[in-house]
N, C-alpha and C. Protein backbone atom coordinates (compact mmCIF):
# COMPACT_ATOMS: atom_id res chain seq x y z
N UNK A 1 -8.00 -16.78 13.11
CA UNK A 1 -7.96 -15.51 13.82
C UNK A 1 -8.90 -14.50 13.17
N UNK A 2 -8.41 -13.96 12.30
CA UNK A 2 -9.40 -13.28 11.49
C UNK A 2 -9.64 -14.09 9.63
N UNK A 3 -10.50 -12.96 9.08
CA UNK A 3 -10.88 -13.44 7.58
C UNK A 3 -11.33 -12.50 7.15
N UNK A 4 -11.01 -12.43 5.55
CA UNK A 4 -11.16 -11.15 4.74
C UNK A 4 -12.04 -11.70 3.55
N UNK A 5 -12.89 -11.01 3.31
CA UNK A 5 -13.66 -11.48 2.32
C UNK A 5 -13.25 -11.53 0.93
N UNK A 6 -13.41 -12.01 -0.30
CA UNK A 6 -13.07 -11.47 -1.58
C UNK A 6 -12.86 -9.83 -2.15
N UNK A 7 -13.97 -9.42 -1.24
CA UNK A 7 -13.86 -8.19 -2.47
C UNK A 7 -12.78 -7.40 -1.18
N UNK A 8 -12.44 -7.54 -0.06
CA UNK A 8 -11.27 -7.07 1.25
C UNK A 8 -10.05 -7.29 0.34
N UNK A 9 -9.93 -8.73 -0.10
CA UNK A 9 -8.17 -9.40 -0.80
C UNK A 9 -8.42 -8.39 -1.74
N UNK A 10 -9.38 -8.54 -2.55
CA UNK A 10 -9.32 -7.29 -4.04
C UNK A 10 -8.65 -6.02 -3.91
N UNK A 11 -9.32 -5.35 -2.94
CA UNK A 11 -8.71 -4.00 -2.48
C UNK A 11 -7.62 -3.59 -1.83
N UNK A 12 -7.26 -5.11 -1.05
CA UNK A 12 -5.71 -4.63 -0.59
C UNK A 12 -4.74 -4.94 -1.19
N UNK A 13 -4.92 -6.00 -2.02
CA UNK A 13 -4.21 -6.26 -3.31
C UNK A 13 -4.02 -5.31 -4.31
N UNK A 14 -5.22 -4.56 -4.39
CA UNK A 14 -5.42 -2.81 -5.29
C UNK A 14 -4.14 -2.27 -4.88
N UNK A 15 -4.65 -2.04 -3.48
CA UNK A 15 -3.64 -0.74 -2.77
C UNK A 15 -1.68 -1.27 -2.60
N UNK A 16 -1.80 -2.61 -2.50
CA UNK A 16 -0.54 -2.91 -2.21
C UNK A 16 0.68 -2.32 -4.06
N UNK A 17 -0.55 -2.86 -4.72
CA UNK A 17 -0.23 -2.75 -6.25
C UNK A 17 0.12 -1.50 -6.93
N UNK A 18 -0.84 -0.54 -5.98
CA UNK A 18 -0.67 0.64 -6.11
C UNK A 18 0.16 2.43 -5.16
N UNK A 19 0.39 1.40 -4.52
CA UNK A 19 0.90 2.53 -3.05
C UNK A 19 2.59 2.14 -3.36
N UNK A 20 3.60 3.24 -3.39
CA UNK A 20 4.47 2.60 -3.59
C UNK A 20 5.31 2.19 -1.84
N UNK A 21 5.01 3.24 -1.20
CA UNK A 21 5.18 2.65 0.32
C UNK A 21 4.58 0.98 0.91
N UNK A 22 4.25 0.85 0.08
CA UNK A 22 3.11 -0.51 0.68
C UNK A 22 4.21 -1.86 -0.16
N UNK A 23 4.90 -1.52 -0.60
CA UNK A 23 5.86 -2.59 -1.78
C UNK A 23 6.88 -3.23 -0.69
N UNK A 24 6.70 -4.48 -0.53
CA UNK A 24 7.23 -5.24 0.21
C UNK A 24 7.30 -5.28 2.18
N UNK A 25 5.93 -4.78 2.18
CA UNK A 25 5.20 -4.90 3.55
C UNK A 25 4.14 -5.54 3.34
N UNK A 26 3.55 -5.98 4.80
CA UNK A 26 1.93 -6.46 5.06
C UNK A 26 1.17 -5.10 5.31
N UNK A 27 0.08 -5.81 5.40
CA UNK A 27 -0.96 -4.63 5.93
C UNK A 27 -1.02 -5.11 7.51
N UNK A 28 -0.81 -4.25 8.24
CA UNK A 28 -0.97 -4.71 10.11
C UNK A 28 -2.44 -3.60 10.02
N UNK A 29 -3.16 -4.56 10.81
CA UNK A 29 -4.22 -4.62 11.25
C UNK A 29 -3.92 -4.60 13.18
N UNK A 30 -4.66 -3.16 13.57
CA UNK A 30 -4.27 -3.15 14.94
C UNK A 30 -5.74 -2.04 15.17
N UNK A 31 -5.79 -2.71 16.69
CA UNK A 31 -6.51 -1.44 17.75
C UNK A 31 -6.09 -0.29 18.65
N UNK A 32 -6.67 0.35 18.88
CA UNK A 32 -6.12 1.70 19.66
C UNK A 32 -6.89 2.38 20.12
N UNK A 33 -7.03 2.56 21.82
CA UNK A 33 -8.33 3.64 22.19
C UNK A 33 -8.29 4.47 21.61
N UNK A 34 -9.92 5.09 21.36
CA UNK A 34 -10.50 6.24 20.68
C UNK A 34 -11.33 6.13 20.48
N UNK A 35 -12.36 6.60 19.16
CA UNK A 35 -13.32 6.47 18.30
C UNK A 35 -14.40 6.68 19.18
N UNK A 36 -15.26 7.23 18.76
CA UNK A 36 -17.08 7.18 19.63
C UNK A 36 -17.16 6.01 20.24
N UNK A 37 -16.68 4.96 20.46
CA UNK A 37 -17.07 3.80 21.02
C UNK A 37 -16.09 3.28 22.10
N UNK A 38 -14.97 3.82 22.09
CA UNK A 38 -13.82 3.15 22.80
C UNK A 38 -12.65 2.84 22.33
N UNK A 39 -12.97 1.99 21.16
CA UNK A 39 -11.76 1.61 20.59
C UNK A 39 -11.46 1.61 19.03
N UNK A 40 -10.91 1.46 18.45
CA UNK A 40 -11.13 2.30 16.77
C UNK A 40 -9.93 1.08 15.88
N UNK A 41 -10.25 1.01 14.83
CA UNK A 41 -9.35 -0.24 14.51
C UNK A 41 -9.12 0.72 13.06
N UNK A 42 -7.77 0.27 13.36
CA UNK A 42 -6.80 1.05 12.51
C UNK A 42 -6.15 0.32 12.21
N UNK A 43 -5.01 0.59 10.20
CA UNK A 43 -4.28 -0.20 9.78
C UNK A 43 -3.43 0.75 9.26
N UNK A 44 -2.58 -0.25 8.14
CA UNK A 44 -1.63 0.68 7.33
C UNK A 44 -0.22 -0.72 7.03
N UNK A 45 0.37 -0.41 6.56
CA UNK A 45 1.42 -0.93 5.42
C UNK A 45 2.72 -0.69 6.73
N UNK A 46 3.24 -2.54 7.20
CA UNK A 46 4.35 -2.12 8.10
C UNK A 46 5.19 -3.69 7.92
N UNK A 47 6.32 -4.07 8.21
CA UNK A 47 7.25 -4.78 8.47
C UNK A 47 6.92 -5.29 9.60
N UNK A 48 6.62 -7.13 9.30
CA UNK A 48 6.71 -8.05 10.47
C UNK A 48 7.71 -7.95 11.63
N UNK A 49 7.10 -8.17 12.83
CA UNK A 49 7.96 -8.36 14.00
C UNK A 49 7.55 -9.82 14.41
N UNK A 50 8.55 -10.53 15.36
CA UNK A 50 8.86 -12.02 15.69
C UNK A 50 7.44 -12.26 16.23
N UNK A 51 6.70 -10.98 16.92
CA UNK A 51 5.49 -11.38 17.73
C UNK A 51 4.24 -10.91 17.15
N UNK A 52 4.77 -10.74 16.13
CA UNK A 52 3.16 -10.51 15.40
C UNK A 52 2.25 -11.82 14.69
N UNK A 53 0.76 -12.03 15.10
CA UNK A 53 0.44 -13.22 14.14
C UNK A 53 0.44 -12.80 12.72
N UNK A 54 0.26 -13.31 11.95
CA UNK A 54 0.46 -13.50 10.74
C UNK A 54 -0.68 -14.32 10.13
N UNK A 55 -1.64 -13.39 9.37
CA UNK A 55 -3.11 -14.15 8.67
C UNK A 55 -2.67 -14.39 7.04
N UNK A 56 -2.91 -15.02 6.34
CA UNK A 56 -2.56 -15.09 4.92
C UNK A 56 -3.51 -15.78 4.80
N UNK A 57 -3.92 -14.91 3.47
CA UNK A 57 -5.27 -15.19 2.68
C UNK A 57 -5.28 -14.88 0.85
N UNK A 58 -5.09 -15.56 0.34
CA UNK A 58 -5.18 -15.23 -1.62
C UNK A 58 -3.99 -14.22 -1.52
N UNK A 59 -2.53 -14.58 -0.88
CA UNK A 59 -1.59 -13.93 -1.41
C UNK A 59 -1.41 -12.56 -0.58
N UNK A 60 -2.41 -12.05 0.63
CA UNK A 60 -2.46 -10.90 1.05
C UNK A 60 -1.85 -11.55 2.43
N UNK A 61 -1.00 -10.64 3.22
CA UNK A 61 -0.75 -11.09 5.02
C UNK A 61 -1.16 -9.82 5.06
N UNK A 62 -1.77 -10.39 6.12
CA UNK A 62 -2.22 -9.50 7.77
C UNK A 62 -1.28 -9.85 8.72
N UNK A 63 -1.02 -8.96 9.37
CA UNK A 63 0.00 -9.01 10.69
C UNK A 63 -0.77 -8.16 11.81
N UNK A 64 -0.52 -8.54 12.83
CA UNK A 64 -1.81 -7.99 14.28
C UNK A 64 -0.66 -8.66 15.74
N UNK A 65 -0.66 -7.48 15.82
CA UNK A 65 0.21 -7.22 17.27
C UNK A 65 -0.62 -8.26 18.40
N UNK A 66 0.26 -8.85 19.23
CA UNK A 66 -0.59 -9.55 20.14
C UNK A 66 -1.71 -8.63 21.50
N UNK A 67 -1.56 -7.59 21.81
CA UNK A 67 -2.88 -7.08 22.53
C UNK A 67 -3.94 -6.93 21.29
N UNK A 68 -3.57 -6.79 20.18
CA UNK A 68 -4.66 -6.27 19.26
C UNK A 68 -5.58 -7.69 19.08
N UNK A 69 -4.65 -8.55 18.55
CA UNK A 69 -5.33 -10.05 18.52
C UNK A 69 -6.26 -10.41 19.53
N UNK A 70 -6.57 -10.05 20.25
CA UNK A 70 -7.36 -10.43 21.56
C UNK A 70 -9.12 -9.69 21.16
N UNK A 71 -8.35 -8.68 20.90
CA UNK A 71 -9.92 -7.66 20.46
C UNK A 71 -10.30 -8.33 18.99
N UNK A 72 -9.29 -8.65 18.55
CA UNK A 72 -9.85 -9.17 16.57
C UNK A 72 -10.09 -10.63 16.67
N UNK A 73 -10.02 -11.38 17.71
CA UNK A 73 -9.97 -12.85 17.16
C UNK A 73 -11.43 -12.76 16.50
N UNK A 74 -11.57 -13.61 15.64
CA UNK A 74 -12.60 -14.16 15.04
C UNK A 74 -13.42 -13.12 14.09
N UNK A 75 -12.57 -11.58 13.69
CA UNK A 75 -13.27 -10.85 12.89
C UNK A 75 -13.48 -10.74 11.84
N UNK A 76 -14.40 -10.31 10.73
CA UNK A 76 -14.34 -10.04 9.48
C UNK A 76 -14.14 -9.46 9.16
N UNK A 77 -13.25 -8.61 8.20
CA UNK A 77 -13.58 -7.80 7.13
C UNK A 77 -13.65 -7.84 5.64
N UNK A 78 -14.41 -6.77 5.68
CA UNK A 78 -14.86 -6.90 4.15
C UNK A 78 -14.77 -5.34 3.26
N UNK A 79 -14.60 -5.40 2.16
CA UNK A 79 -14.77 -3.73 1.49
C UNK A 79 -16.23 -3.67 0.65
N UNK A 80 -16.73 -2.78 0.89
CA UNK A 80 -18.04 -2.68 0.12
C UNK A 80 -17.78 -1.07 -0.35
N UNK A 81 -17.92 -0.66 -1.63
CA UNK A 81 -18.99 0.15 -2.36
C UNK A 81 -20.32 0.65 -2.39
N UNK A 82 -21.02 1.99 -2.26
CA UNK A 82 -22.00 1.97 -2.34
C UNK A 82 -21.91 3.35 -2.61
N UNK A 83 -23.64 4.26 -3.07
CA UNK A 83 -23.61 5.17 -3.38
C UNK A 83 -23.62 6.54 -2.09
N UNK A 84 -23.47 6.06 -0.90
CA UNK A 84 -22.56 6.64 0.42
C UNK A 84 -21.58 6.19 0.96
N UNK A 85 -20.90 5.61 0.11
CA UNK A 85 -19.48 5.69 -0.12
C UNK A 85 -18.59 4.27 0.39
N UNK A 86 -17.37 4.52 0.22
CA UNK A 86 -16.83 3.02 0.26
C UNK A 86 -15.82 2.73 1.16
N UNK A 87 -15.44 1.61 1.64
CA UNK A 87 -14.20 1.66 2.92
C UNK A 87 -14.60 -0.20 3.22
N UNK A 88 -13.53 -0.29 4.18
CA UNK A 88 -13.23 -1.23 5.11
C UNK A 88 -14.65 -1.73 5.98
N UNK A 89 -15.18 -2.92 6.22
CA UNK A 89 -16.55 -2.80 6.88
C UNK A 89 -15.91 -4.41 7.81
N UNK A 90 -15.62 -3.63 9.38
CA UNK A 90 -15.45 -5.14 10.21
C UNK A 90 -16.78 -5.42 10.91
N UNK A 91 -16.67 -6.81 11.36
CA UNK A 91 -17.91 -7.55 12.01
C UNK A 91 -17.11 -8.64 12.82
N UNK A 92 -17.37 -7.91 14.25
CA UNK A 92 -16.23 -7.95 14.93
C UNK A 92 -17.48 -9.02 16.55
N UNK A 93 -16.97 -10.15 16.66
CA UNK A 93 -17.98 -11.02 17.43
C UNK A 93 -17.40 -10.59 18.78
N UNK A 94 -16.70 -9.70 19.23
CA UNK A 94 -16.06 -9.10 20.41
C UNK A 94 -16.80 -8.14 21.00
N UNK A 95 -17.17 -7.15 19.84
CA UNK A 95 -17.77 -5.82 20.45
C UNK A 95 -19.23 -6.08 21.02
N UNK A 96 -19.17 -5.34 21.66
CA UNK A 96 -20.51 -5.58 22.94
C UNK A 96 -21.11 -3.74 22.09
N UNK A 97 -20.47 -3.36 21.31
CA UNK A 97 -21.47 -1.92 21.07
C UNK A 97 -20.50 -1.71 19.61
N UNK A 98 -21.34 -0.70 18.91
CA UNK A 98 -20.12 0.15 18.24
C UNK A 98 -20.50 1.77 17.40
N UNK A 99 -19.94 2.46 17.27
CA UNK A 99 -20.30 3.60 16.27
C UNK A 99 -21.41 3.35 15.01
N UNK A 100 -22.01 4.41 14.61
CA UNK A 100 -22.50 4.70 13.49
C UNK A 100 -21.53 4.48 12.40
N UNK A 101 -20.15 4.95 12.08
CA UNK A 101 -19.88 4.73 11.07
C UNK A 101 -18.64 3.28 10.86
N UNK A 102 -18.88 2.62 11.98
CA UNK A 102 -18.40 0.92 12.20
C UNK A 102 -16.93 0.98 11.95
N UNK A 103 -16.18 2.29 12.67
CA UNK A 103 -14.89 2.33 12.59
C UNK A 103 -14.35 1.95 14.34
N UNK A 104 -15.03 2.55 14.82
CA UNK A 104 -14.99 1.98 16.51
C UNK A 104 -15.77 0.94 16.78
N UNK A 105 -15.50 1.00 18.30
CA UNK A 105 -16.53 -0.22 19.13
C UNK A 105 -16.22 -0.63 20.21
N UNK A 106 -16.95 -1.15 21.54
CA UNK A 106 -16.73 -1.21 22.47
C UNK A 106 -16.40 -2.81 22.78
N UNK A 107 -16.01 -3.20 24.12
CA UNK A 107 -15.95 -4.40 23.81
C UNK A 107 -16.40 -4.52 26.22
């Protein structure tokens, strides 16, 4: 479904380690109209439901609502660093367009 790169597990492994809200949840990975492009992919720290898939990778789950799964099959993410700054970077084989700052995208 999807895949997270090394240095993605690093950082959510960071944040899980470090957030105390995030202690004994996944990270859900979901979409939601908006963003300059249409649609904007958004996450955060939540409790499995019966219909969520379920990605596990080096100890990290992803959980993704089934309309969201449709827009993410087959995406990447990854976290990169740089000296304009750092975040979440998807590469998403769905979107037909997306924003400048690769938080939206059209499909």
């Amino acid at each position: 479904m999807i895949t997270l790169t090394e240095r993605a597990v690093g950082r959510i492994k960071n944040i899980l380690q470090s957030e105390p809200e995030a202690q004994g949840k996944a990270l859900r990975l979901f979409v939601q109209g908006g963003g300059c492009a249409g649609f904007q992919y958004t996450f955060g720290f939540d409790d499995k439901h019966d219909e969520d898939a379920v990605v596990a990778q080096d100890d990290v789950e992803v959980i993704i609502d089934p309309m969201s799964a449709v827009y993410l099959a087959g995406l990447q993410v990854d976290y990169t660093e740089s000296l304009t700054g750092a975040g979440f970077r998807f590469s998403n084989p769905n979107a037909t367009g997306s924003c400048g700052c690769g938080k939206s995208f059209s499909v």
